[in-house]
C-alpha atoms as a PDB file:
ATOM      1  CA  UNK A   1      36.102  63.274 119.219  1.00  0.00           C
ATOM      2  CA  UNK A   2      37.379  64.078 115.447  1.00  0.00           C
ATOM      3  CA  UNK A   3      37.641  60.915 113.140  1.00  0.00           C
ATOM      4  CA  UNK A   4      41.117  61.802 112.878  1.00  0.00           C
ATOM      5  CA  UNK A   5      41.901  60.677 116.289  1.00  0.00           C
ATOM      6  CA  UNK A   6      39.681  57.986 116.893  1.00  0.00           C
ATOM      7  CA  UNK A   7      42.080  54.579 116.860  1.00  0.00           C
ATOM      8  CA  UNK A   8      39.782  53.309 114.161  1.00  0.00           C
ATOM      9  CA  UNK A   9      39.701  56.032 111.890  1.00  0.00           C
ATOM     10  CA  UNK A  10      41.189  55.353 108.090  1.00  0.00           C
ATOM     11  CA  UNK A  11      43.970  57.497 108.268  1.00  0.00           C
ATOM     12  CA  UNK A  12      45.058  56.131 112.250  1.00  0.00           C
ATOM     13  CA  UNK A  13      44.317  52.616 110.557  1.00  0.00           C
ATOM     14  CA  UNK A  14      46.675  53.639 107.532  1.00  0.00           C
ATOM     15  CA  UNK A  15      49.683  55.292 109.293  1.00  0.00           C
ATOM     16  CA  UNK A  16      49.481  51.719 111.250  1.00  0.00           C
ATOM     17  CA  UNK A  17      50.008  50.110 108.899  1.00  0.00           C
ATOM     18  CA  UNK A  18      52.562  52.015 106.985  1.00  0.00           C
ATOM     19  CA  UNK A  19      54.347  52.156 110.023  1.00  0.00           C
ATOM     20  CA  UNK A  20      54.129  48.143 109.991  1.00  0.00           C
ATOM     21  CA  UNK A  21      55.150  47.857 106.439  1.00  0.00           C
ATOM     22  CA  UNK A  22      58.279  49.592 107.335  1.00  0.00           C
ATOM     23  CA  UNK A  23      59.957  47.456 110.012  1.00  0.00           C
ATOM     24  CA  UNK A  24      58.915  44.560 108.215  1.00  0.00           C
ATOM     25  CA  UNK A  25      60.365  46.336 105.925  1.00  0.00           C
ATOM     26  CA  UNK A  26      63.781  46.996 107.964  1.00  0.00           C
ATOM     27  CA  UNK A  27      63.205  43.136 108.936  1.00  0.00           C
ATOM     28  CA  UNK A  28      63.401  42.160 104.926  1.00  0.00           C
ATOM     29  CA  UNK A  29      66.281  44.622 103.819  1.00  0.00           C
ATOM     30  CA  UNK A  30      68.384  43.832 107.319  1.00  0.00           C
ATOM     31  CA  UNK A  31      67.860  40.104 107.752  1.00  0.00           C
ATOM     32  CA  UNK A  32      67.898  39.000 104.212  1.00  0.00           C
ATOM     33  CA  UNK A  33      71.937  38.213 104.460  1.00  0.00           C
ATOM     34  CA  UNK A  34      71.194  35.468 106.956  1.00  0.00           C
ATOM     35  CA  UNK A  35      68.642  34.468 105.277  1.00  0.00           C
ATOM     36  CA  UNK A  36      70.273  33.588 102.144  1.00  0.00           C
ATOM     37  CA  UNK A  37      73.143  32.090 103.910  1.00  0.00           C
ATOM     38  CA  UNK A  38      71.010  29.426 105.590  1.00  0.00           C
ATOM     39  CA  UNK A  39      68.461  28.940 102.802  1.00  0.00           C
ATOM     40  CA  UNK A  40      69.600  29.937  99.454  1.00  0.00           C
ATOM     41  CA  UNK A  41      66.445  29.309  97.123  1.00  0.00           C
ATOM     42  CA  UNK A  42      63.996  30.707  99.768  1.00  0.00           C
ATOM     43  CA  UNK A  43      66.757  33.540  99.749  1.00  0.00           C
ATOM     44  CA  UNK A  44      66.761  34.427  96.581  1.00  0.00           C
ATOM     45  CA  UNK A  45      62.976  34.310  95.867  1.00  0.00           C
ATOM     46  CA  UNK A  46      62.343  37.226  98.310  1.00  0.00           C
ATOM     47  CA  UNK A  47      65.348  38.951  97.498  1.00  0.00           C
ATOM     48  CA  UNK A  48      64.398  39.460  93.811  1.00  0.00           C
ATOM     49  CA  UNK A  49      63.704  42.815  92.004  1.00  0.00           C
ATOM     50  CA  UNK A  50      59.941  42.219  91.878  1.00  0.00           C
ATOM     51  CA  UNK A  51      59.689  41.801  95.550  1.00  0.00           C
ATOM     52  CA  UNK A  52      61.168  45.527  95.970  1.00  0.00           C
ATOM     53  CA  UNK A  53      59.176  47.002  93.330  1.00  0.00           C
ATOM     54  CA  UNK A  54      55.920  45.201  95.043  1.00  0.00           C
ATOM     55  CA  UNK A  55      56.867  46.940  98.036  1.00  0.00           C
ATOM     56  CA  UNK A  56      57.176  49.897  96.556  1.00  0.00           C
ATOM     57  CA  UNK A  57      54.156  50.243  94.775  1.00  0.00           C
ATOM     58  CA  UNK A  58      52.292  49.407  98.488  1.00  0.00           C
ATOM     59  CA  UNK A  59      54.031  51.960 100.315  1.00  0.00           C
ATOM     60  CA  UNK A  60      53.915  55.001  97.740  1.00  0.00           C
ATOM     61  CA  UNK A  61      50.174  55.217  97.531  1.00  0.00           C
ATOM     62  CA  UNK A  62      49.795  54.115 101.252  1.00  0.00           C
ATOM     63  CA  UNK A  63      52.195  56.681 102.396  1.00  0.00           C
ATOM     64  CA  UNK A  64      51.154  59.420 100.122  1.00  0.00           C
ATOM     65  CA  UNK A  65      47.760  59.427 100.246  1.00  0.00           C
ATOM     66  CA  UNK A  66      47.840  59.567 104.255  1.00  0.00           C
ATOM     67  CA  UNK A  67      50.734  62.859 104.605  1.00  0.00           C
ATOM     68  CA  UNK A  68      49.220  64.770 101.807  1.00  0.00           C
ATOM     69  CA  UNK A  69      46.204  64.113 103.381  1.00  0.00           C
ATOM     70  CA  UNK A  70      47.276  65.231 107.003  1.00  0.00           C
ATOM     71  CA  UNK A  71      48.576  68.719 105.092  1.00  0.00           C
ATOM     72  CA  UNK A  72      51.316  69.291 107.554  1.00  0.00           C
ATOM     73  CA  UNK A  73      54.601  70.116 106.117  1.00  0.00           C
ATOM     74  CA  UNK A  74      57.820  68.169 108.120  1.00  0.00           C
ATOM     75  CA  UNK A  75      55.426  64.897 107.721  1.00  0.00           C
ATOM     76  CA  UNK A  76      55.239  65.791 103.742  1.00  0.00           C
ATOM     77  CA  UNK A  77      58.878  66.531 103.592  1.00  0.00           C
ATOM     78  CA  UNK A  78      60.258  63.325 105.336  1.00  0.00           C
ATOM     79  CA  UNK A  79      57.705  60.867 103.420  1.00  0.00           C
ATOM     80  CA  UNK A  80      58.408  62.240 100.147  1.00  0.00           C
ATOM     81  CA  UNK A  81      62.320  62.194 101.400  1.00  0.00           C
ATOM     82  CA  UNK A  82      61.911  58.527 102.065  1.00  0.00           C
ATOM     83  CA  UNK A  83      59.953  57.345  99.257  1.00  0.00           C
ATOM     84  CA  UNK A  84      62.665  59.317  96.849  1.00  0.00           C
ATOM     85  CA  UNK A  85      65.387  57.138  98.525  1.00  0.00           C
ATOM     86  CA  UNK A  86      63.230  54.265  98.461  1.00  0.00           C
ATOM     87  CA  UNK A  87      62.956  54.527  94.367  1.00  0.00           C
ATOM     88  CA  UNK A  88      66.229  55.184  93.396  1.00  0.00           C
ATOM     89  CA  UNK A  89      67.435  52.711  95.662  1.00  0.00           C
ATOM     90  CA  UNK A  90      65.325  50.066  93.771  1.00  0.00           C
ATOM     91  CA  UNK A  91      65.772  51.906  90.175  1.00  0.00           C
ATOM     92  CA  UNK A  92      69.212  52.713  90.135  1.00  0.00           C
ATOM     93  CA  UNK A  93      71.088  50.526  92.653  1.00  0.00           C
ATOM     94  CA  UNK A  94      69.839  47.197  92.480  1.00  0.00           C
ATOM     95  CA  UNK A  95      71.804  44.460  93.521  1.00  0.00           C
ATOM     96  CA  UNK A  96      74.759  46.987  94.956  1.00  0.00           C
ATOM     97  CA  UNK A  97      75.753  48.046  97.993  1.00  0.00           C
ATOM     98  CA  UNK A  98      74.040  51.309  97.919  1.00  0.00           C
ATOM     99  CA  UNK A  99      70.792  49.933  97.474  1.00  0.00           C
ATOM    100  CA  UNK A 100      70.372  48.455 100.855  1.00  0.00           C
ATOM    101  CA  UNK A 101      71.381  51.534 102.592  1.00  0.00           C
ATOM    102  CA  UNK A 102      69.542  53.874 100.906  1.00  0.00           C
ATOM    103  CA  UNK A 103      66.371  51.580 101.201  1.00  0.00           C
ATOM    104  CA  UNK A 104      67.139  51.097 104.742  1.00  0.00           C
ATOM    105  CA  UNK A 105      67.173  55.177 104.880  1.00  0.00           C
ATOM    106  CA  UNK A 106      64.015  55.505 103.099  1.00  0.00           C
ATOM    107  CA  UNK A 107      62.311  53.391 105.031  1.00  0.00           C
ATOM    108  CA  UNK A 108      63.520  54.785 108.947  1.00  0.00           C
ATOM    109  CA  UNK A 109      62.393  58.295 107.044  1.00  0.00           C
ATOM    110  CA  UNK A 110      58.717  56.858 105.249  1.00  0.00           C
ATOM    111  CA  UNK A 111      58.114  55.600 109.390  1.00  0.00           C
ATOM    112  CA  UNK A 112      58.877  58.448 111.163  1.00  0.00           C
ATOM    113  CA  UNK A 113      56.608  60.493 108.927  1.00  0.00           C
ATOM    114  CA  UNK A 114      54.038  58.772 109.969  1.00  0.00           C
ATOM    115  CA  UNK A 115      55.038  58.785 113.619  1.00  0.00           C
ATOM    116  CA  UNK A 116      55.267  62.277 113.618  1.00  0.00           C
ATOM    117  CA  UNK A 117      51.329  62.685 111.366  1.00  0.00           C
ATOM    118  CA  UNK A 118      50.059  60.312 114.029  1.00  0.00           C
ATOM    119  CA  UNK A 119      51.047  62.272 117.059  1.00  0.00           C
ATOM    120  CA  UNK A 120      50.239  65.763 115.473  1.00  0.00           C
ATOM    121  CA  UNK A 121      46.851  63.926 114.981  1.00  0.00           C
ATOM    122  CA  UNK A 122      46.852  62.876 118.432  1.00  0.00           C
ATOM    123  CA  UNK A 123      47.322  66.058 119.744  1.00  0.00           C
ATOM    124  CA  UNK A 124      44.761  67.270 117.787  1.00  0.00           C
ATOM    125  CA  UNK A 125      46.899  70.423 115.720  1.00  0.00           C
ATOM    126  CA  UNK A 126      45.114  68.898 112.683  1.00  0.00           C
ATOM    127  CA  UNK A 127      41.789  66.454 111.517  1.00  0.00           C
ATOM    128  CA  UNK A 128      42.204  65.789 107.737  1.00  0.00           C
ATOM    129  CA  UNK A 129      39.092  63.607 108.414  1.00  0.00           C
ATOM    130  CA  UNK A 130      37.314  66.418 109.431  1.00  0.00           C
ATOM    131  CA  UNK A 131      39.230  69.239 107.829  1.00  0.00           C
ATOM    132  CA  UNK A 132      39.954  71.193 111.087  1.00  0.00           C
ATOM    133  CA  UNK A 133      43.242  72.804 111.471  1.00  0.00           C
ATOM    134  CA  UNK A 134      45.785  74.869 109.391  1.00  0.00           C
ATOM    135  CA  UNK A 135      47.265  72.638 106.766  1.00  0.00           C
ATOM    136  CA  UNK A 136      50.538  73.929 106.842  1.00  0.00           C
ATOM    137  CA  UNK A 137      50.885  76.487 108.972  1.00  0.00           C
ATOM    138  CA  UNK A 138      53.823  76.939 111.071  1.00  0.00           C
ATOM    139  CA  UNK A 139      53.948  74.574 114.666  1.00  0.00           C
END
């Protein structure tokens, strides 16, 4: 069996966990209003700038280094789609409206990219660990 699609393999153990990062994530960015209605100082310690730009800088190398990796194209296109959305929602919007929705889009796009790399993987059309398959080509 390729080290791509063993369960344990770095990249499997990666997408995983980016996949993780994003609903909790989804949890922070959706949740957060009720949160700082019932508990205003916890509130606004994890609602501050640094928290999002922490977050950030986890999920752009996480994310990138594991779909440029993989090679194939749609997971490329939709991480690199969601991390855009994900950095100007933090650089440009912060603390408006916009900036929870485009955040919330990022991060629904960063997951599914990895979705999507994970079951390519799993139906073994590509092995970055082993560097089988046609980066991409066509599927």
């Amino acid at each position: 069996m390729p080290a791509e699609r063993s369960p344990r393999s770095p990249a499997a153990w990666l997408d995983g966990a980016a996949v993780s990062a994003s609903v909790l994530c989804l949890v922070h960015c959706l949740a957060l209003p009720l949160v700082i209605a019932l508990l205003p100082s916890v509130g606004e310690a994890i609602a501050g700038s640094a928290t999002h730009w922490i977050l950030l800088a986890f999920a752009v190398p996480v994310s990138g280094w594991v779909l440029l990796r993989a090679g194939q194209r749609v997971p490329i296109v939709l991480g690199a789609a969601g991390l855009a959305l994900m950095t100007i929602a933090v650089a440009a919007f912060e603390g408006r409206p916009a900036e929870r929705g485009l955040t919330v889009a990022g991060v629904i796009l960063v997951a599914l990219a990895h979705v999507v790399r994970w079951r390519l993987s799993r139906r073994g059309q590509f092995s970055a660990a082993t560097g089988t398959g046609k980066p991409f080509a066509r599927r």
